[in-house]
N, C-alpha and C. Protein backbone atom coordinates (compact mmCIF):
# COMPACT_ATOMS: atom_id res chain seq x y z
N UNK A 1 -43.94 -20.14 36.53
CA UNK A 1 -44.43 -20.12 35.17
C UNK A 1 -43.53 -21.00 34.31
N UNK A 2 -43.91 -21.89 33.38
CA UNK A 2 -43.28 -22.82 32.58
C UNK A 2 -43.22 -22.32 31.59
N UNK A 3 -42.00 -22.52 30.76
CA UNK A 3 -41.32 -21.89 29.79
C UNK A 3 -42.41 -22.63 28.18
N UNK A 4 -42.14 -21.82 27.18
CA UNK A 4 -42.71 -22.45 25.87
C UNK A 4 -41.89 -23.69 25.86
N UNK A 5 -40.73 -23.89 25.93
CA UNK A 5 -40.49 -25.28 25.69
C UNK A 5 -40.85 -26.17 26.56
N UNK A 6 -40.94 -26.01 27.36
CA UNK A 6 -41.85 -26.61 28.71
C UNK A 6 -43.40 -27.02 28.05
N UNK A 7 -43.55 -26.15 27.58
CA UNK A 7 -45.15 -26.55 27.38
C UNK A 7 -44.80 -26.94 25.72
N UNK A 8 -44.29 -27.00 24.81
CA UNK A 8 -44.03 -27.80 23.65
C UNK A 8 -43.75 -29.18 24.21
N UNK A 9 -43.33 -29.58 25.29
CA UNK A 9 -42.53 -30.78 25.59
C UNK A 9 -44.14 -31.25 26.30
N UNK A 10 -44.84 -30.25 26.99
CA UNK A 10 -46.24 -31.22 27.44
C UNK A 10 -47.33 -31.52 26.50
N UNK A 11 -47.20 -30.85 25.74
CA UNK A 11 -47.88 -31.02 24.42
C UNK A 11 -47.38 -32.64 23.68
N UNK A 12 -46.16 -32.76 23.48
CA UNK A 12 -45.07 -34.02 23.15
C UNK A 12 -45.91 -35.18 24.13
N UNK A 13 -46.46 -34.94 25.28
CA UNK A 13 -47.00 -35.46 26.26
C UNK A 13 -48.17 -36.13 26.23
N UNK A 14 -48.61 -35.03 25.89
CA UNK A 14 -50.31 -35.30 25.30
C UNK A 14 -50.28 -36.77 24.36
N UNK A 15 -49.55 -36.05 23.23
CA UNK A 15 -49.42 -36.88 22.01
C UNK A 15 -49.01 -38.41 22.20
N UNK A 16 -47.90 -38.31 23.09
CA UNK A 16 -47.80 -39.55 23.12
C UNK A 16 -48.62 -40.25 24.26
N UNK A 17 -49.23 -39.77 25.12
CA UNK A 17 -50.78 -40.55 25.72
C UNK A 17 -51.33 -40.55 24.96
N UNK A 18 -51.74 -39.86 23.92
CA UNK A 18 -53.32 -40.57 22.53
C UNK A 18 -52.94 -41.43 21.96
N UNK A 19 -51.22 -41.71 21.85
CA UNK A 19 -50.58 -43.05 20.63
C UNK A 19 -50.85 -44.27 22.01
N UNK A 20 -50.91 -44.13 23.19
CA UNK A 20 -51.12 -45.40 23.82
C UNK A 20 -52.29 -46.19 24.29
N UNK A 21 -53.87 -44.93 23.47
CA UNK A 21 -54.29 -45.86 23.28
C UNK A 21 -55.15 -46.87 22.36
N UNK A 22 -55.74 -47.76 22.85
CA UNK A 22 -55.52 -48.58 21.77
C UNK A 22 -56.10 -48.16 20.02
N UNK A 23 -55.57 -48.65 19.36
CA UNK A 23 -55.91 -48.16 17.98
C UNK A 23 -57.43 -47.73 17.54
N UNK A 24 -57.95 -49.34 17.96
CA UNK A 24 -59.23 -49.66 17.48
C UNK A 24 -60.06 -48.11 18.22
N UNK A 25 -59.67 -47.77 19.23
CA UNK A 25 -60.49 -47.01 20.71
C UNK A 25 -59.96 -45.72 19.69
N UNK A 26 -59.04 -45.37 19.13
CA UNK A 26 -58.10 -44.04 18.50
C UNK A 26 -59.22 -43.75 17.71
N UNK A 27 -59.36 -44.95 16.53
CA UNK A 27 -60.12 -45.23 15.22
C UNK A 27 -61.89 -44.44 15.83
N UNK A 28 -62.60 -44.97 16.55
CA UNK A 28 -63.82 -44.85 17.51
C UNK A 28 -64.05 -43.15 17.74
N UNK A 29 -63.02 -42.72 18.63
CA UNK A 29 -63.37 -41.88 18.98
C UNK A 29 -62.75 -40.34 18.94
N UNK A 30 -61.71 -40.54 17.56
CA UNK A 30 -60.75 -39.44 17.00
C UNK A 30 -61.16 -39.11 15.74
N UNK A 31 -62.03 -37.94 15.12
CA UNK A 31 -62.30 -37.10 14.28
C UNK A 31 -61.57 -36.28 14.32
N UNK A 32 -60.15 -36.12 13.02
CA UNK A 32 -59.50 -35.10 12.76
C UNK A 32 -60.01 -33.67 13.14
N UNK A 33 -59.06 -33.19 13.91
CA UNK A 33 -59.83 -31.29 14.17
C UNK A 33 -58.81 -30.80 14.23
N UNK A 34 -59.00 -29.08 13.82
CA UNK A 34 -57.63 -28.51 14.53
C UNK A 34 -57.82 -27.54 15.55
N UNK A 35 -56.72 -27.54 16.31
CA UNK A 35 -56.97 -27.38 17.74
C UNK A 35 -55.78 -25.81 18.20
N UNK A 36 -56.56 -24.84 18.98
CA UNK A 36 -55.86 -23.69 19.09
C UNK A 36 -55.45 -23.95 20.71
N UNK A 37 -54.32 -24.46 21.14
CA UNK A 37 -53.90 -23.83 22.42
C UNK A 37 -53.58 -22.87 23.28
N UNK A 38 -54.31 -21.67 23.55
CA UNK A 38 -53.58 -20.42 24.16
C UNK A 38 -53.11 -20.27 25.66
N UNK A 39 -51.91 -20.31 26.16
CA UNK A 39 -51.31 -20.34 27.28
C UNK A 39 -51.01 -18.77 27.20
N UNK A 40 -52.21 -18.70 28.40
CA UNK A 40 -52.27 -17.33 28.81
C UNK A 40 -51.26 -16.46 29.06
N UNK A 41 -50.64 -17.26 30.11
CA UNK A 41 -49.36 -16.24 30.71
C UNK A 41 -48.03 -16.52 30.26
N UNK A 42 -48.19 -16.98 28.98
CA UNK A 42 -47.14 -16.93 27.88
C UNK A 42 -47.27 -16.11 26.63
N UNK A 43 -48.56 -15.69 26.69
CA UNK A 43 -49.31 -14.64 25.18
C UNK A 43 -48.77 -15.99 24.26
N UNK A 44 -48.93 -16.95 24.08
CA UNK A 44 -48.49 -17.92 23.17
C UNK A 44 -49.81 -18.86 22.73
N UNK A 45 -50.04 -19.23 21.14
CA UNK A 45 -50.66 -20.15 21.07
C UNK A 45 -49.92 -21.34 20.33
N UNK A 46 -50.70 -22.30 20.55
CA UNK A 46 -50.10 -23.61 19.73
C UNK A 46 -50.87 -23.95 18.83
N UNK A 47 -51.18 -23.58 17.70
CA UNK A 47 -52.00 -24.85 16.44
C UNK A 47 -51.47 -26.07 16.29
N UNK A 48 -52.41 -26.74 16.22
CA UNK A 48 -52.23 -28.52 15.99
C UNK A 48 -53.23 -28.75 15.04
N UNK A 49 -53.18 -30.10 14.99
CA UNK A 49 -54.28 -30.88 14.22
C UNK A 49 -54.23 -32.10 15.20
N UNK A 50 -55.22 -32.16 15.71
CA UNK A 50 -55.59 -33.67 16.58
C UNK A 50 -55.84 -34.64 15.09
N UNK A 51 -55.08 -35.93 15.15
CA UNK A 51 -55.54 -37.09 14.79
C UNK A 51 -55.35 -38.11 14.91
N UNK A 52 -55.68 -39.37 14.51
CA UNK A 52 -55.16 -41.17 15.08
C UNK A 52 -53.85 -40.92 15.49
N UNK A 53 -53.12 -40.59 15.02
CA UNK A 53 -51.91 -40.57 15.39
C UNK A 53 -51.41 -39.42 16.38
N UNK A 54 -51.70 -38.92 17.04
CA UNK A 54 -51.88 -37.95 18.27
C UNK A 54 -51.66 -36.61 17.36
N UNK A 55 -51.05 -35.49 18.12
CA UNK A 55 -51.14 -34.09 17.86
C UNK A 55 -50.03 -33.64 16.62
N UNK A 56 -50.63 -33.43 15.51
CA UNK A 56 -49.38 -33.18 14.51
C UNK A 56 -49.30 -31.64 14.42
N UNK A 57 -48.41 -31.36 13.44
CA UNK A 57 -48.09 -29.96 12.92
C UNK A 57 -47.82 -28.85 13.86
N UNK A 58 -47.53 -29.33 15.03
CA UNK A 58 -47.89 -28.18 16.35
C UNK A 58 -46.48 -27.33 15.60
N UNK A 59 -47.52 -25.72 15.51
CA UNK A 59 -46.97 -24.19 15.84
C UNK A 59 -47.12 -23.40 16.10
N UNK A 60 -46.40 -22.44 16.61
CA UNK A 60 -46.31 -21.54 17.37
C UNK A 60 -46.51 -20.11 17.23
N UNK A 61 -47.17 -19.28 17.96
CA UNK A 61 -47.46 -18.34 17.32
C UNK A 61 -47.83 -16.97 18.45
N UNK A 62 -47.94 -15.77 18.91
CA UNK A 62 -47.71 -14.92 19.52
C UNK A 62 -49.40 -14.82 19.45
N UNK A 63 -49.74 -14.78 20.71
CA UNK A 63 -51.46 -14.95 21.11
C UNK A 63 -52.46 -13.68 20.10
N UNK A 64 -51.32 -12.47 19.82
CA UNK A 64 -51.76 -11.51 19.22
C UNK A 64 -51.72 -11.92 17.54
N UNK A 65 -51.80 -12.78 17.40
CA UNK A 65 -51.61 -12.77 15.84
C UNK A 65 -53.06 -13.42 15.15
N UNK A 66 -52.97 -13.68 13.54
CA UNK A 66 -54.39 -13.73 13.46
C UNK A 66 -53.97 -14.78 12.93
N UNK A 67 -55.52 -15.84 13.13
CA UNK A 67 -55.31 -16.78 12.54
C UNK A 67 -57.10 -18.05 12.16
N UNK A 68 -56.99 -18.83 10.80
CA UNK A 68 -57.79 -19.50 10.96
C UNK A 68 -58.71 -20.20 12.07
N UNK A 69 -59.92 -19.84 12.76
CA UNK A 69 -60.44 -20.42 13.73
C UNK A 69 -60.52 -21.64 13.88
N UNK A 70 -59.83 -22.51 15.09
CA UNK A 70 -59.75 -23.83 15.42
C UNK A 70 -61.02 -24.25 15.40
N UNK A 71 -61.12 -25.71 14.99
CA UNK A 71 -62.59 -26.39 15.41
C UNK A 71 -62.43 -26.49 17.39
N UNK A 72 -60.94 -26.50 17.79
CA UNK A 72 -61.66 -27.28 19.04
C UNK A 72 -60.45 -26.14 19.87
N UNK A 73 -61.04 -25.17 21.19
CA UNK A 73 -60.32 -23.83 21.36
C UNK A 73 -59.91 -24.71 22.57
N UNK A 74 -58.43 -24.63 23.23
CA UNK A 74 -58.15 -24.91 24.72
C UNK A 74 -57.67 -23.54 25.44
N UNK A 75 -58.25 -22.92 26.80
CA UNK A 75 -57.08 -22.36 27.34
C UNK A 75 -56.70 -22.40 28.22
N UNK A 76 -55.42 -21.97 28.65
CA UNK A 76 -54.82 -22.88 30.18
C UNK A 76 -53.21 -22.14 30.28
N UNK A 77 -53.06 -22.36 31.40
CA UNK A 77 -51.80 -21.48 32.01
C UNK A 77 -50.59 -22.09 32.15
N UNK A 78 -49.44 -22.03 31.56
CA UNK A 78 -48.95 -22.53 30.90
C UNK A 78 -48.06 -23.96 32.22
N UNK A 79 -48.15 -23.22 33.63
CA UNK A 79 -48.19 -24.50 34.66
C UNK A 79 -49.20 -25.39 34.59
N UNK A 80 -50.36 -25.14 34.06
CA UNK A 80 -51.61 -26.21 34.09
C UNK A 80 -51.52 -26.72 33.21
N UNK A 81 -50.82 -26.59 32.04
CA UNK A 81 -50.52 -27.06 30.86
C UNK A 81 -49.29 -29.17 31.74
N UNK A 82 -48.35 -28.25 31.82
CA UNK A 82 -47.91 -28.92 32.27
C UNK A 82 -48.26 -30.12 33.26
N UNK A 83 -49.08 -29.56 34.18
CA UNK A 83 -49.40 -30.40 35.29
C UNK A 83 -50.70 -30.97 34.60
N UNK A 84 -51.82 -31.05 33.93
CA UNK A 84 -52.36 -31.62 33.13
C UNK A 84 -51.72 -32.96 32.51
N UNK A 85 -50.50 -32.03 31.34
CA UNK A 85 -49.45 -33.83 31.00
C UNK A 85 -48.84 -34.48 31.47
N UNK A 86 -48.47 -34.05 32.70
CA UNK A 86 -48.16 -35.30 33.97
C UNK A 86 -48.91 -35.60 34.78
N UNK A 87 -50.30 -36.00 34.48
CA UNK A 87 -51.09 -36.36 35.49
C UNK A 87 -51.01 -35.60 36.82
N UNK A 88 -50.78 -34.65 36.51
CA UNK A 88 -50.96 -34.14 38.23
C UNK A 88 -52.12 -33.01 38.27
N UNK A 89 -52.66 -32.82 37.78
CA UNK A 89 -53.95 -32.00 37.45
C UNK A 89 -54.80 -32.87 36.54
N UNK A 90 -56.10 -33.07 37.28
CA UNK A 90 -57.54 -33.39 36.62
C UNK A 90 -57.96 -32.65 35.86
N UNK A 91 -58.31 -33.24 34.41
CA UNK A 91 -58.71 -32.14 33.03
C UNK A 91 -60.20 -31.76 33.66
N UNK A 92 -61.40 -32.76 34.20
CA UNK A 92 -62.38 -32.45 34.41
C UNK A 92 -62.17 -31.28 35.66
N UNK A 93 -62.06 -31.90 36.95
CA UNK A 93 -61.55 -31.20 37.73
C UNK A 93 -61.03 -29.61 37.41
N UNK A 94 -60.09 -29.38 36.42
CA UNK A 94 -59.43 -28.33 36.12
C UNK A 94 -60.71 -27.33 35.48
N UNK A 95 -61.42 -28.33 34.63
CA UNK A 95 -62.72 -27.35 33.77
C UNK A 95 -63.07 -26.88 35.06
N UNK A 96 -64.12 -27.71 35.66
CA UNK A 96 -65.23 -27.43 36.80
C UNK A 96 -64.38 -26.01 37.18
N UNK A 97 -63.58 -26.14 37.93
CA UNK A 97 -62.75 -24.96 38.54
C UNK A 97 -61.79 -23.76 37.60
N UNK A 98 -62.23 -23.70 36.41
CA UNK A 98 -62.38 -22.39 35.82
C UNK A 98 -60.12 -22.41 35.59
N UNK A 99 -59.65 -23.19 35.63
CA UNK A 99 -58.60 -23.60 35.32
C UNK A 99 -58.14 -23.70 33.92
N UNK A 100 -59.08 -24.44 33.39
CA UNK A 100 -59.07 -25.01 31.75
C UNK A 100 -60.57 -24.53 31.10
N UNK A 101 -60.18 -23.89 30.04
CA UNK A 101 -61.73 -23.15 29.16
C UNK A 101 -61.04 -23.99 28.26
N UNK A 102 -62.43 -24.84 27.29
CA UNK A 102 -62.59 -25.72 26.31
C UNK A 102 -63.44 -24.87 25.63
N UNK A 103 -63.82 -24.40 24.03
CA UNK A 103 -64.35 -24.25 23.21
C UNK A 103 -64.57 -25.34 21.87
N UNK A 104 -65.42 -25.80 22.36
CA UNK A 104 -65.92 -27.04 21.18
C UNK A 104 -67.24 -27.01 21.17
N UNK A 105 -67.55 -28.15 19.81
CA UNK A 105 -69.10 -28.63 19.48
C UNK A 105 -68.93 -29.77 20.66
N UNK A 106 -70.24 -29.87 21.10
CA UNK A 106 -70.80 -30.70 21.70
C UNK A 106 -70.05 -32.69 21.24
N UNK A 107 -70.44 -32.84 20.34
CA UNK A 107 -70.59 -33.70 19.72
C UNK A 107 -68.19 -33.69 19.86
N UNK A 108 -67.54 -32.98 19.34
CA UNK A 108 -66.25 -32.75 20.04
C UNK A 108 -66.25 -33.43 21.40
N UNK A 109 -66.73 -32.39 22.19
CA UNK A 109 -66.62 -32.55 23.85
C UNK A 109 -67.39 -34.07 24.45
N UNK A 110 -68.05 -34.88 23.56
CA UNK A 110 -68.55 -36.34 23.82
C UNK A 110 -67.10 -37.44 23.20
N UNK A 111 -66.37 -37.08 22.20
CA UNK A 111 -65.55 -37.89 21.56
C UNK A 111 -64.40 -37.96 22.71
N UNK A 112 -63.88 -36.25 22.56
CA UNK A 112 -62.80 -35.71 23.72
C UNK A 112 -62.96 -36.59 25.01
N UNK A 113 -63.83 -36.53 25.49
CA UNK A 113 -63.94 -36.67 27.13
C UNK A 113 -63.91 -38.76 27.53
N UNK A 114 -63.61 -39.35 25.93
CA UNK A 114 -63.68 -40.61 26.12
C UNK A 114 -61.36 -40.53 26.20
N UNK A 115 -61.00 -39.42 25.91
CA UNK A 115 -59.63 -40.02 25.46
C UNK A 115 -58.55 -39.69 26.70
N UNK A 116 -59.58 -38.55 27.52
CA UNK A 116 -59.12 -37.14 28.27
C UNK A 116 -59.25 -38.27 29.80
């Protein structure tokens, strides 16, 4: 099991794969949202705000707590977290196989799946 800073640091991960790519492609297919991460077997979530500039404001928060509903829900274990931001786990792959639960609009999950 990977520690919260472990998964703050894959998160750091994420972010800086959305800053590499290209702007114009950022501009296209990044509609500001905010985004709830819950890593199950940490009872931990992460709020963010996805935007051009990858994942801002990320904090932290105890899975039991209440909070504004994200536009775009992720959940995932806090090793899949990890192995996700090092390429060593397939995001599609990971859905299909009940690994990674996504809660989004449609119209989300068409933008997402160009960056993912």
């Amino acid at each position: 099991m990977a520690t919260v800073e472990e998964c703050r640091a894959a998160i750091g991960k994420v972010s800086e794969r959305i800053m590499e790519v290209d702007p114009a492609d950022r501009r296209k297919h990044i509609v500001e949202r905010t985004v709830s991460l819950a890593v199950t077997d940490l009872d931990t979530v992460f709020d963010m705000r996805l935007t051009e500039d990858g994942l801002q404001d990320v904090v932290e928060r105890d899975a039991g707590g209440s909070a504004r509903r994200a536009q775009v829900g992720i959940t995932v274990s806090s090793d899949d977290l990890v192995a996700l931001s090092e390429d060593r786990l397939d995001f599609a792959k990971a859905m299909l196989g009940g690994r990674v639960k996504l809660d989004a609009s449609f119209g989300d999950l068409m933008r997402l799946r160009k960056l993912l």
